[in-house]
N, C-alpha and C. Protein backbone atom coordinates (compact mmCIF):
# COMPACT_ATOMS: atom_id res chain seq x y z
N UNK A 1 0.82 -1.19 0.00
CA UNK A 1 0.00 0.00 0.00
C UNK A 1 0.87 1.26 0.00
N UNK A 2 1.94 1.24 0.99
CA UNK A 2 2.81 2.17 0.45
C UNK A 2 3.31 2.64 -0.67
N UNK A 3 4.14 2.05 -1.21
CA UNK A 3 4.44 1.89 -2.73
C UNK A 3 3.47 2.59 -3.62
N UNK A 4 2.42 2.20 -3.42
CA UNK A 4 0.82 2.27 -3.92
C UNK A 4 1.01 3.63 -4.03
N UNK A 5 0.65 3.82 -2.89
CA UNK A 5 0.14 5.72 -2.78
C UNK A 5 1.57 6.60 -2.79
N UNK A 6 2.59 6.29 -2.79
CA UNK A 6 3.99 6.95 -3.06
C UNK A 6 4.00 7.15 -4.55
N UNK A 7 4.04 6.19 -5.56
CA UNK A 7 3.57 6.11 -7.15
C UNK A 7 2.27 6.55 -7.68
N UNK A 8 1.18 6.81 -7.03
CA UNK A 8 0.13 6.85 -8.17
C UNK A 8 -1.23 6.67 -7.24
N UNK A 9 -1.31 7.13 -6.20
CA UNK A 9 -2.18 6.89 -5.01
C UNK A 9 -2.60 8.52 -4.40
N UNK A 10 -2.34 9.51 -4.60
CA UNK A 10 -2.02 10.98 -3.55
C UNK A 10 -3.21 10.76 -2.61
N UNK A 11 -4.01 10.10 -2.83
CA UNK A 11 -5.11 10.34 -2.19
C UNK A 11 -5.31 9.35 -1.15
N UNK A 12 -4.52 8.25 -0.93
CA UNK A 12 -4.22 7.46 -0.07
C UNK A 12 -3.27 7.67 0.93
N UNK A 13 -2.51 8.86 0.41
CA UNK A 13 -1.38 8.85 1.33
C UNK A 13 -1.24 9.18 2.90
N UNK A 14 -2.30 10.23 2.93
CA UNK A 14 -2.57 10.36 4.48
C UNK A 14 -3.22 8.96 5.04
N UNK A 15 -3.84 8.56 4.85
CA UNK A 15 -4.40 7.38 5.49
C UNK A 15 -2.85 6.01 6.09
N UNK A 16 -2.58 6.26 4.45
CA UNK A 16 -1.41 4.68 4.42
C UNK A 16 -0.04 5.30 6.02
N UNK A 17 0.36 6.96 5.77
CA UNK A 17 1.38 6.94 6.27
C UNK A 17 0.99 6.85 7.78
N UNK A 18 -0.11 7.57 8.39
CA UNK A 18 -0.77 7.13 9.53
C UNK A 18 -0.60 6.14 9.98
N UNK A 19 -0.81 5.19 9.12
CA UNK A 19 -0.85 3.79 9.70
C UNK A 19 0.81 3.15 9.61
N UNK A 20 0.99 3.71 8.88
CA UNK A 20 2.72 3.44 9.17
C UNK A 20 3.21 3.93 10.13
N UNK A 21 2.65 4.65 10.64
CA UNK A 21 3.67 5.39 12.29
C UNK A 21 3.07 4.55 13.40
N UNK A 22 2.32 3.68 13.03
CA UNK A 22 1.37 2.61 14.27
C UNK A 22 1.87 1.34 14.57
N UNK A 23 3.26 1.00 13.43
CA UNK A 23 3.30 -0.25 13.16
C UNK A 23 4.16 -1.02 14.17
N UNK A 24 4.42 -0.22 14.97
CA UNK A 24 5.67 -0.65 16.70
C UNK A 24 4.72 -0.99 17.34
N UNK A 25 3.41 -0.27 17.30
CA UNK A 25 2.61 -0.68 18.72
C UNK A 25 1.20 -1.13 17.58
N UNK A 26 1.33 -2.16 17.02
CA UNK A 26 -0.13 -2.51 16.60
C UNK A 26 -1.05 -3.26 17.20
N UNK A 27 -1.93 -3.18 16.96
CA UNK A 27 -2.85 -4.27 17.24
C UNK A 27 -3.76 -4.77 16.37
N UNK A 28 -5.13 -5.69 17.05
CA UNK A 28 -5.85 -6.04 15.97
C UNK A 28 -6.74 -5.60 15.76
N UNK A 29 -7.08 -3.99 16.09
CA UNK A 29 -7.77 -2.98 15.45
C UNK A 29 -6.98 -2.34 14.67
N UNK A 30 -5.60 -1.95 14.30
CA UNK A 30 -4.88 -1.72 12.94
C UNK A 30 -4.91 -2.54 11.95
N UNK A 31 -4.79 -3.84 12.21
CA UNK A 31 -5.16 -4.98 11.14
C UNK A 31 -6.35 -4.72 9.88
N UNK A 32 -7.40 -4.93 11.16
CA UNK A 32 -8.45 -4.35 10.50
C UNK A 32 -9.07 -2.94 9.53
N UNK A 33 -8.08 -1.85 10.34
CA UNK A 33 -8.61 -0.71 9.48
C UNK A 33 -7.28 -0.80 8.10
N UNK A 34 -6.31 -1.45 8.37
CA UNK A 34 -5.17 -1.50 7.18
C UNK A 34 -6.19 -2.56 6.23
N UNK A 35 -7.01 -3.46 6.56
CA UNK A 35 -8.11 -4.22 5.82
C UNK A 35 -9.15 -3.61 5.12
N UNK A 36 -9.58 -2.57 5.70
CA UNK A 36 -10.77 -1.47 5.54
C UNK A 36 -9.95 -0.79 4.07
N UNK A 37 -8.91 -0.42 4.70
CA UNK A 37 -8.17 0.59 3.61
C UNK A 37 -7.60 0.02 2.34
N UNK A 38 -7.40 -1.43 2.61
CA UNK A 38 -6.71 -1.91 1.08
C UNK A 38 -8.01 -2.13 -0.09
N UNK A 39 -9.28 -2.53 0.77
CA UNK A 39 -10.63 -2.85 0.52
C UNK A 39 -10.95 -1.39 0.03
N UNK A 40 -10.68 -0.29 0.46
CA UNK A 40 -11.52 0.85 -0.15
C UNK A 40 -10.33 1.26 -1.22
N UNK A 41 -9.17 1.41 -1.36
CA UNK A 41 -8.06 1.02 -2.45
C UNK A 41 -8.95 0.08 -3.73
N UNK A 42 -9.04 -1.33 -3.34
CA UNK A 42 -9.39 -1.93 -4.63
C UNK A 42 -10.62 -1.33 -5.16
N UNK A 43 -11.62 -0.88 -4.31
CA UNK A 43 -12.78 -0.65 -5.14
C UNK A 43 -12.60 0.71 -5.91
N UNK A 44 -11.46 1.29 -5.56
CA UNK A 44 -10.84 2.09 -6.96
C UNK A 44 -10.13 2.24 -7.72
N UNK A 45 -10.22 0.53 -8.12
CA UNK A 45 -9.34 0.29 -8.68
C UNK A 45 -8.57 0.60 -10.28
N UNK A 46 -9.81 1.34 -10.98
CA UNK A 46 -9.92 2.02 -12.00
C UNK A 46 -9.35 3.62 -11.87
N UNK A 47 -9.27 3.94 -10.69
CA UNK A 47 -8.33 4.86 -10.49
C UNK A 47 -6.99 5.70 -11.31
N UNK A 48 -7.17 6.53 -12.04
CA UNK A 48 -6.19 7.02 -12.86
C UNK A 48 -5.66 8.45 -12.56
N UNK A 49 -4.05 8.33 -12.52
CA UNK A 49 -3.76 9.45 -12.22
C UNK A 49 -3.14 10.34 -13.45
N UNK A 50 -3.76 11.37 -13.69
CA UNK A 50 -3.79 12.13 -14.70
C UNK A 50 -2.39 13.17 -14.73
N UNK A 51 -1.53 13.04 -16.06
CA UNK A 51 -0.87 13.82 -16.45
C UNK A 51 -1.08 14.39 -17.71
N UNK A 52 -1.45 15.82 -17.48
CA UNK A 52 -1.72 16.48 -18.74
C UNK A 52 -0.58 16.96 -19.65
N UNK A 53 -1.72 17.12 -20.99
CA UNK A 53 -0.43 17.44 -22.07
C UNK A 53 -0.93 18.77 -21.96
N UNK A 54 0.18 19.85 -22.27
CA UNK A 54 0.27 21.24 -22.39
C UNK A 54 0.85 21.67 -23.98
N UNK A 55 0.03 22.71 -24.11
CA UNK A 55 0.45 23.23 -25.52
C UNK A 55 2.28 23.73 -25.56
N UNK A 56 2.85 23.31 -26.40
CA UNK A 56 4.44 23.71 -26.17
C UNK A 56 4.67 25.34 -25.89
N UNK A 57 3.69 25.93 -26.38
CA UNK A 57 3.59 27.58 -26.43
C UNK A 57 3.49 27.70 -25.26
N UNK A 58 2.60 27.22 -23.95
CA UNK A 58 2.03 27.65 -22.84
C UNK A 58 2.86 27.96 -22.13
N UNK A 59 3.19 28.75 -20.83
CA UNK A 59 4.24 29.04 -20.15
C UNK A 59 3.13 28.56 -18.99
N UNK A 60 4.33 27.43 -18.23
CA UNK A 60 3.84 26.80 -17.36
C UNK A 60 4.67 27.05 -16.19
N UNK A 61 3.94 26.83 -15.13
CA UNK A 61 4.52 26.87 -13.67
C UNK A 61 4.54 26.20 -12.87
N UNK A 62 5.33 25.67 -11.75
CA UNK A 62 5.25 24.74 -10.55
C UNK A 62 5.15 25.53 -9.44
N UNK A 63 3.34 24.18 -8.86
CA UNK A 63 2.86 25.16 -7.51
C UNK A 63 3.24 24.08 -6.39
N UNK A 64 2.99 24.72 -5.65
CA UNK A 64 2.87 23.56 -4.26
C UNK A 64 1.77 24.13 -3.25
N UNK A 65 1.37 22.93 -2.97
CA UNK A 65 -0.51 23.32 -1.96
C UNK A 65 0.34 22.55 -0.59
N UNK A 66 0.57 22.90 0.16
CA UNK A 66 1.35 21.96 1.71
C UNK A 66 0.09 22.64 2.81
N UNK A 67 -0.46 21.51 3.50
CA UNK A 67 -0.93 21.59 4.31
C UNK A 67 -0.71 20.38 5.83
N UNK A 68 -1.21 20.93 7.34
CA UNK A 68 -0.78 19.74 8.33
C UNK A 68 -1.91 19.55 8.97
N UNK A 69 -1.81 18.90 9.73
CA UNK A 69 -2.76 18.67 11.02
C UNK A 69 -1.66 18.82 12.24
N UNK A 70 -2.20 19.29 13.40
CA UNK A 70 -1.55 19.51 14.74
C UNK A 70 -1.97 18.25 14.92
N UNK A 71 -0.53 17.27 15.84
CA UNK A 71 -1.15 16.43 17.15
C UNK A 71 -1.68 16.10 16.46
N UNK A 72 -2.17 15.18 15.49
CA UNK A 72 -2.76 14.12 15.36
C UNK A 72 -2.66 12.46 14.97
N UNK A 73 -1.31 12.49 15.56
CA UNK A 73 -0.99 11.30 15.28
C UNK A 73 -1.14 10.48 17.03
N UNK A 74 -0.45 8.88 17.20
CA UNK A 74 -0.76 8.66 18.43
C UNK A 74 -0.04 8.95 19.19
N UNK A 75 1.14 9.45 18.49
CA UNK A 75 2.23 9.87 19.81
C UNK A 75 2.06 11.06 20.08
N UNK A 76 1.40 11.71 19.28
CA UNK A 76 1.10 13.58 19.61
C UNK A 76 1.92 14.40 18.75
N UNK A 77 2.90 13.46 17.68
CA UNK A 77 3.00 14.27 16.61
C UNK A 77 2.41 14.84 15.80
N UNK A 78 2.52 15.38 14.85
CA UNK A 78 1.96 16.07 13.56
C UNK A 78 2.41 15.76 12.37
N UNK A 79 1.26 15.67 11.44
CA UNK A 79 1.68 14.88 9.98
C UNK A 79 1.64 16.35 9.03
N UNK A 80 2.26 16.50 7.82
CA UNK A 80 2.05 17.22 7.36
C UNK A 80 1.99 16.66 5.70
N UNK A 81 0.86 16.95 5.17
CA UNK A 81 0.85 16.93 3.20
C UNK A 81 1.13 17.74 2.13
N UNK A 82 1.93 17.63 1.21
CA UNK A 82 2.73 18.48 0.51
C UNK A 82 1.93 17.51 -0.94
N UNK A 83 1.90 18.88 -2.13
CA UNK A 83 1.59 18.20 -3.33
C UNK A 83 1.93 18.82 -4.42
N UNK A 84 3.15 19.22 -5.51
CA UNK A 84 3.89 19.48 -5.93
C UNK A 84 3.28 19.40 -7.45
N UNK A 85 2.65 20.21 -8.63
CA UNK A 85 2.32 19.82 -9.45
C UNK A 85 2.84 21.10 -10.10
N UNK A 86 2.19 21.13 -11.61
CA UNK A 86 2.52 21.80 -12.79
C UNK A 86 1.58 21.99 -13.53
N UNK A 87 1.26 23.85 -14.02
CA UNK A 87 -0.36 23.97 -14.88
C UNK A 87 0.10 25.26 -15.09
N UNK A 88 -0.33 25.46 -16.18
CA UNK A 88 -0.33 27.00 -16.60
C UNK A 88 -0.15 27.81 -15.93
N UNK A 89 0.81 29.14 -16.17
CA UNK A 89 0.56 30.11 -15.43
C UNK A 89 -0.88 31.03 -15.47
N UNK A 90 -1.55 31.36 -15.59
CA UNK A 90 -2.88 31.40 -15.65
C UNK A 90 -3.07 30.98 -14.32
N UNK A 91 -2.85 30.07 -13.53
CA UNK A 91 -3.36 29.71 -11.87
C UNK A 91 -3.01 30.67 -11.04
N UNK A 92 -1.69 31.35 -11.77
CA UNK A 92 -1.33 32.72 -10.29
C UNK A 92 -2.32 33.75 -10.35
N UNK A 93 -3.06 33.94 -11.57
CA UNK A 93 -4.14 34.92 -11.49
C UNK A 93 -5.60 34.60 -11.17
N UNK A 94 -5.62 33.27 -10.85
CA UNK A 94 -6.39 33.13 -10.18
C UNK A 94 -7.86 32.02 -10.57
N UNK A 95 -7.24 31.80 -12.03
CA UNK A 95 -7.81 31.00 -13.28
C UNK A 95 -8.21 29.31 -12.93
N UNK A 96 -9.03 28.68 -13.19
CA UNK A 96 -9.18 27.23 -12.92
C UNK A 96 -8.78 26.61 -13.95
N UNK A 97 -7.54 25.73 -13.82
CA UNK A 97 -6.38 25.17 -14.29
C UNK A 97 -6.11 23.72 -14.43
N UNK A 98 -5.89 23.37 -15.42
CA UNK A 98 -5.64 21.77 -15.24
C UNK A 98 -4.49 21.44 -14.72
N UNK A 99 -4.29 20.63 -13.41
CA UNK A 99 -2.95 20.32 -12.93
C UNK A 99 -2.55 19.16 -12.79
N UNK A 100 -1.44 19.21 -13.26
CA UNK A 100 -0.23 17.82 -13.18
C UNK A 100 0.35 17.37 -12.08
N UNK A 101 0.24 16.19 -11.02
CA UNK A 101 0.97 16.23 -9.84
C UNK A 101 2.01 15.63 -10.63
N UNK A 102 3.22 16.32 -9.82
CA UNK A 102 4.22 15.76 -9.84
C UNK A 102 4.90 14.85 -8.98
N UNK A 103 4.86 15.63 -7.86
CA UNK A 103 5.29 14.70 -6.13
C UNK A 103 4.27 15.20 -5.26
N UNK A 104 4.09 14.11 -4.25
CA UNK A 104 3.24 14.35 -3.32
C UNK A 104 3.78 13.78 -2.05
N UNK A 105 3.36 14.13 -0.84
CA UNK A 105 4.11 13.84 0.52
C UNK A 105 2.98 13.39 1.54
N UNK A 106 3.08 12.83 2.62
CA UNK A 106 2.43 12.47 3.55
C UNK A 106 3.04 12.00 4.79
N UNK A 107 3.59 12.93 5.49
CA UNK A 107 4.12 11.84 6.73
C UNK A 107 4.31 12.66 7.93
N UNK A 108 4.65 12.18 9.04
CA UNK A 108 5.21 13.12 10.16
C UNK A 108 5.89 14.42 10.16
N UNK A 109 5.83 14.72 10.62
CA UNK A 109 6.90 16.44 10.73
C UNK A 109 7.67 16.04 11.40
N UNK A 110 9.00 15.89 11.10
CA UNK A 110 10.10 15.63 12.03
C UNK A 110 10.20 16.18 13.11
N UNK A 111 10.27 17.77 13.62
CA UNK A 111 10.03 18.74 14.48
C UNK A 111 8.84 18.74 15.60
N UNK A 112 8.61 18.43 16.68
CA UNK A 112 7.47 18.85 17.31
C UNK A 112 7.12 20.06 17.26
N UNK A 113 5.51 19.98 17.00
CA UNK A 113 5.02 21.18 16.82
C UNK A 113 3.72 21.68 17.68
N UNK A 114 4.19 22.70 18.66
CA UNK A 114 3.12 22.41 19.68
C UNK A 114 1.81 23.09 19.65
N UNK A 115 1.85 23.70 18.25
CA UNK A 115 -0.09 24.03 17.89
C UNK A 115 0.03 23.83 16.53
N UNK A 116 -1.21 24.01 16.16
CA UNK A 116 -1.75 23.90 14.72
C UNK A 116 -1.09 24.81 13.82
N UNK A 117 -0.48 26.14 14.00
CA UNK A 117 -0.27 26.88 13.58
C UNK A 117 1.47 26.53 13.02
N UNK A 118 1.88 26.07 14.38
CA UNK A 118 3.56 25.42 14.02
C UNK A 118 3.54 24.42 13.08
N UNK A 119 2.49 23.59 13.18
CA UNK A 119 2.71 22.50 12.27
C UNK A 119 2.64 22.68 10.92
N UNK A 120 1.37 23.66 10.64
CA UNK A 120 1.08 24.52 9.14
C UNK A 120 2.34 25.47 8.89
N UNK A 121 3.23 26.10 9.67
CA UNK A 121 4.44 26.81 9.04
C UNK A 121 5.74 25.76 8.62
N UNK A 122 5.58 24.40 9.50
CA UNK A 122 6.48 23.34 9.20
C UNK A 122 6.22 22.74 8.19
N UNK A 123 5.20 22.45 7.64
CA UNK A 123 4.20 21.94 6.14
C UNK A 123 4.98 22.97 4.81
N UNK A 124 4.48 24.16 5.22
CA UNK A 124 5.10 25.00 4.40
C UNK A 124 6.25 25.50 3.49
N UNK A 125 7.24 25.04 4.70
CA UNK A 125 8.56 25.18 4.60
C UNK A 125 9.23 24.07 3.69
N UNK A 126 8.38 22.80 4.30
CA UNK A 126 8.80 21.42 4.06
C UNK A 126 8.48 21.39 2.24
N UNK A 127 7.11 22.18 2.04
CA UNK A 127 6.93 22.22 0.45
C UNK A 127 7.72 23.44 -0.10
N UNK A 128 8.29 24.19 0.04
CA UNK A 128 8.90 24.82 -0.47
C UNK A 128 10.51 24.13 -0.84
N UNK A 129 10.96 23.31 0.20
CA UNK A 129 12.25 22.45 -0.48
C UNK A 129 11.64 22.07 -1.70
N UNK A 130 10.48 21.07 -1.84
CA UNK A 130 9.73 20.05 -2.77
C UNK A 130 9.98 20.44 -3.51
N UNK A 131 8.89 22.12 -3.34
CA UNK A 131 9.33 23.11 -4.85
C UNK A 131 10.54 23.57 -5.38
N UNK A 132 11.33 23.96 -4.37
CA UNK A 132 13.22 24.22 -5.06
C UNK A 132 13.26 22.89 -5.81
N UNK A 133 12.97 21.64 -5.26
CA UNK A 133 13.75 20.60 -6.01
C UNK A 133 13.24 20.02 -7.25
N UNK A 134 12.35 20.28 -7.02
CA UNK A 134 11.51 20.09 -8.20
C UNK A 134 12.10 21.01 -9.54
N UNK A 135 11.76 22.18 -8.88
CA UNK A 135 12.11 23.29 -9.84
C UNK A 135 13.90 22.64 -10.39
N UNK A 136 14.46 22.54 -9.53
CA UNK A 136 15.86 22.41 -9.71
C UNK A 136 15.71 20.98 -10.86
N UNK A 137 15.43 19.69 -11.01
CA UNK A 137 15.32 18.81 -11.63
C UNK A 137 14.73 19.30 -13.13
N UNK A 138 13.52 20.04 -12.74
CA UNK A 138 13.40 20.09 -13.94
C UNK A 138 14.22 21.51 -14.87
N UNK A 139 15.08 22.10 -14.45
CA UNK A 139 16.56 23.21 -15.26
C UNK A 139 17.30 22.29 -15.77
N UNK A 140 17.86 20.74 -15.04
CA UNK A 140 18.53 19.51 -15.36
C UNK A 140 18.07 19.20 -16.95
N UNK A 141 16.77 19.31 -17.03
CA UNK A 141 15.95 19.26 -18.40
C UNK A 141 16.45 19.96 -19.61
N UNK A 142 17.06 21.29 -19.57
CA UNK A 142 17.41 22.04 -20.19
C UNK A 142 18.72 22.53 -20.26
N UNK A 143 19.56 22.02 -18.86
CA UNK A 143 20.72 21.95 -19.07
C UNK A 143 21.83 20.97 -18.32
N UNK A 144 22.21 19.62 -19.17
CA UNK A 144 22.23 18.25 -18.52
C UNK A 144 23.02 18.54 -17.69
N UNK A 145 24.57 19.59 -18.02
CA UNK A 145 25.43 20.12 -16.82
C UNK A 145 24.91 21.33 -15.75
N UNK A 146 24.05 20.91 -15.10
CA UNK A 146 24.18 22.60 -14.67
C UNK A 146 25.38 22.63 -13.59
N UNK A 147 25.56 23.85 -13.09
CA UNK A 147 26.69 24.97 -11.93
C UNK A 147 26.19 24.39 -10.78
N UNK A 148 26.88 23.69 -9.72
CA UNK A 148 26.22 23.10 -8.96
C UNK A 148 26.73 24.17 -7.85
N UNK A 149 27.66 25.19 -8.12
CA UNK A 149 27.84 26.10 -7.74
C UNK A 149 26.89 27.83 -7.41
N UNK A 150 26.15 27.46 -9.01
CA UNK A 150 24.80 28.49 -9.08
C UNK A 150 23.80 27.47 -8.75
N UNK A 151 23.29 27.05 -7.75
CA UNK A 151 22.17 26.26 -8.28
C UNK A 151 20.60 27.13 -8.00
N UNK A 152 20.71 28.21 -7.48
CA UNK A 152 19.47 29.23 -7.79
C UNK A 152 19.40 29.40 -9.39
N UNK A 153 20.26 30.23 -9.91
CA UNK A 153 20.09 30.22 -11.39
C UNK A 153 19.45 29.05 -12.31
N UNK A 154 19.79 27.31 -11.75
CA UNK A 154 19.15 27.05 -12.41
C UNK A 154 17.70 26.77 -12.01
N UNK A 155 17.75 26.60 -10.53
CA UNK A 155 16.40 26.98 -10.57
C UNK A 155 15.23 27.97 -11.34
N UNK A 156 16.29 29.02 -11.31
CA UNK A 156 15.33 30.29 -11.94
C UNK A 156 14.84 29.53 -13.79
């Protein structure tokens, strides 16, 4: 199930990584809801994750949506979701956009975060690497050597 929602799942991922932070102290009420969850998995199983084609003309952009929950895990950590895609620029103005995920995240916040508010600035931060790296991989696209010395520039 991991695997699953790491490749081609985004929408599983909060659920699956949850249950991955349970797996030291399980029991046989995790059994069951990891049963619940592979069961609501297959029945979508027709499930397709969409990458759009863009006109070569379009000038496109990479966004990132990062959001957390406080404390809600069982130890009293905080999980935070990051989702890394690509759609026209047209979305910064405010336009409804077809979007491409690229990477998506789901897991603990390394950091304790002791309100809702810490955990949403730790989410934040955490998608903004996503986005440098992202951004950075795809300059690799256009220039196989880049300056590992400039590596803002190729970001830019």
């Amino acid at each position: 199930m991991s695997w699953y929602a790491q490749q081609c799942a985004p929408h599983l991922s909060a659920s699956v990584g949850l249950m991955l932070s349970e797996v030291t102290e399980s029991t046989v009420e995790t059994i069951v809801r990891a049963n619940k969850l592979l069961f609501e998995a297959k029945q979508r199983k027709d499930h397709k994750l969409i990458i759009h084609a863009f006109d070569p003309q379009e000038k496109l952009g990479m966004y990132c949506w990062a959001d957390a929950a406080g404390q809600n895990r069982r130890d009293g950590s905080s999980t935070q979701g990051i989702l890394v895609g690509v759609a026209p620029e047209r979305l910064f103005e405010g336009h409804v956009e077809k979007v491409s995920p690229i990477c998506w995240h789901s897991s603990k916040i390394d950091r304790v975060s002791r309100s809702p508010g810490a955990a949403e600035a730790r989410s934040v931060i955490s998608g903004e690497d996503y986005l440098f790296h992202a951004r950075y991989q795809f300059g690799e696209f256009f220039d196989p050597s880049p300056n590992v010395f400039d590596v803002d520039g190729t970001v830019k």
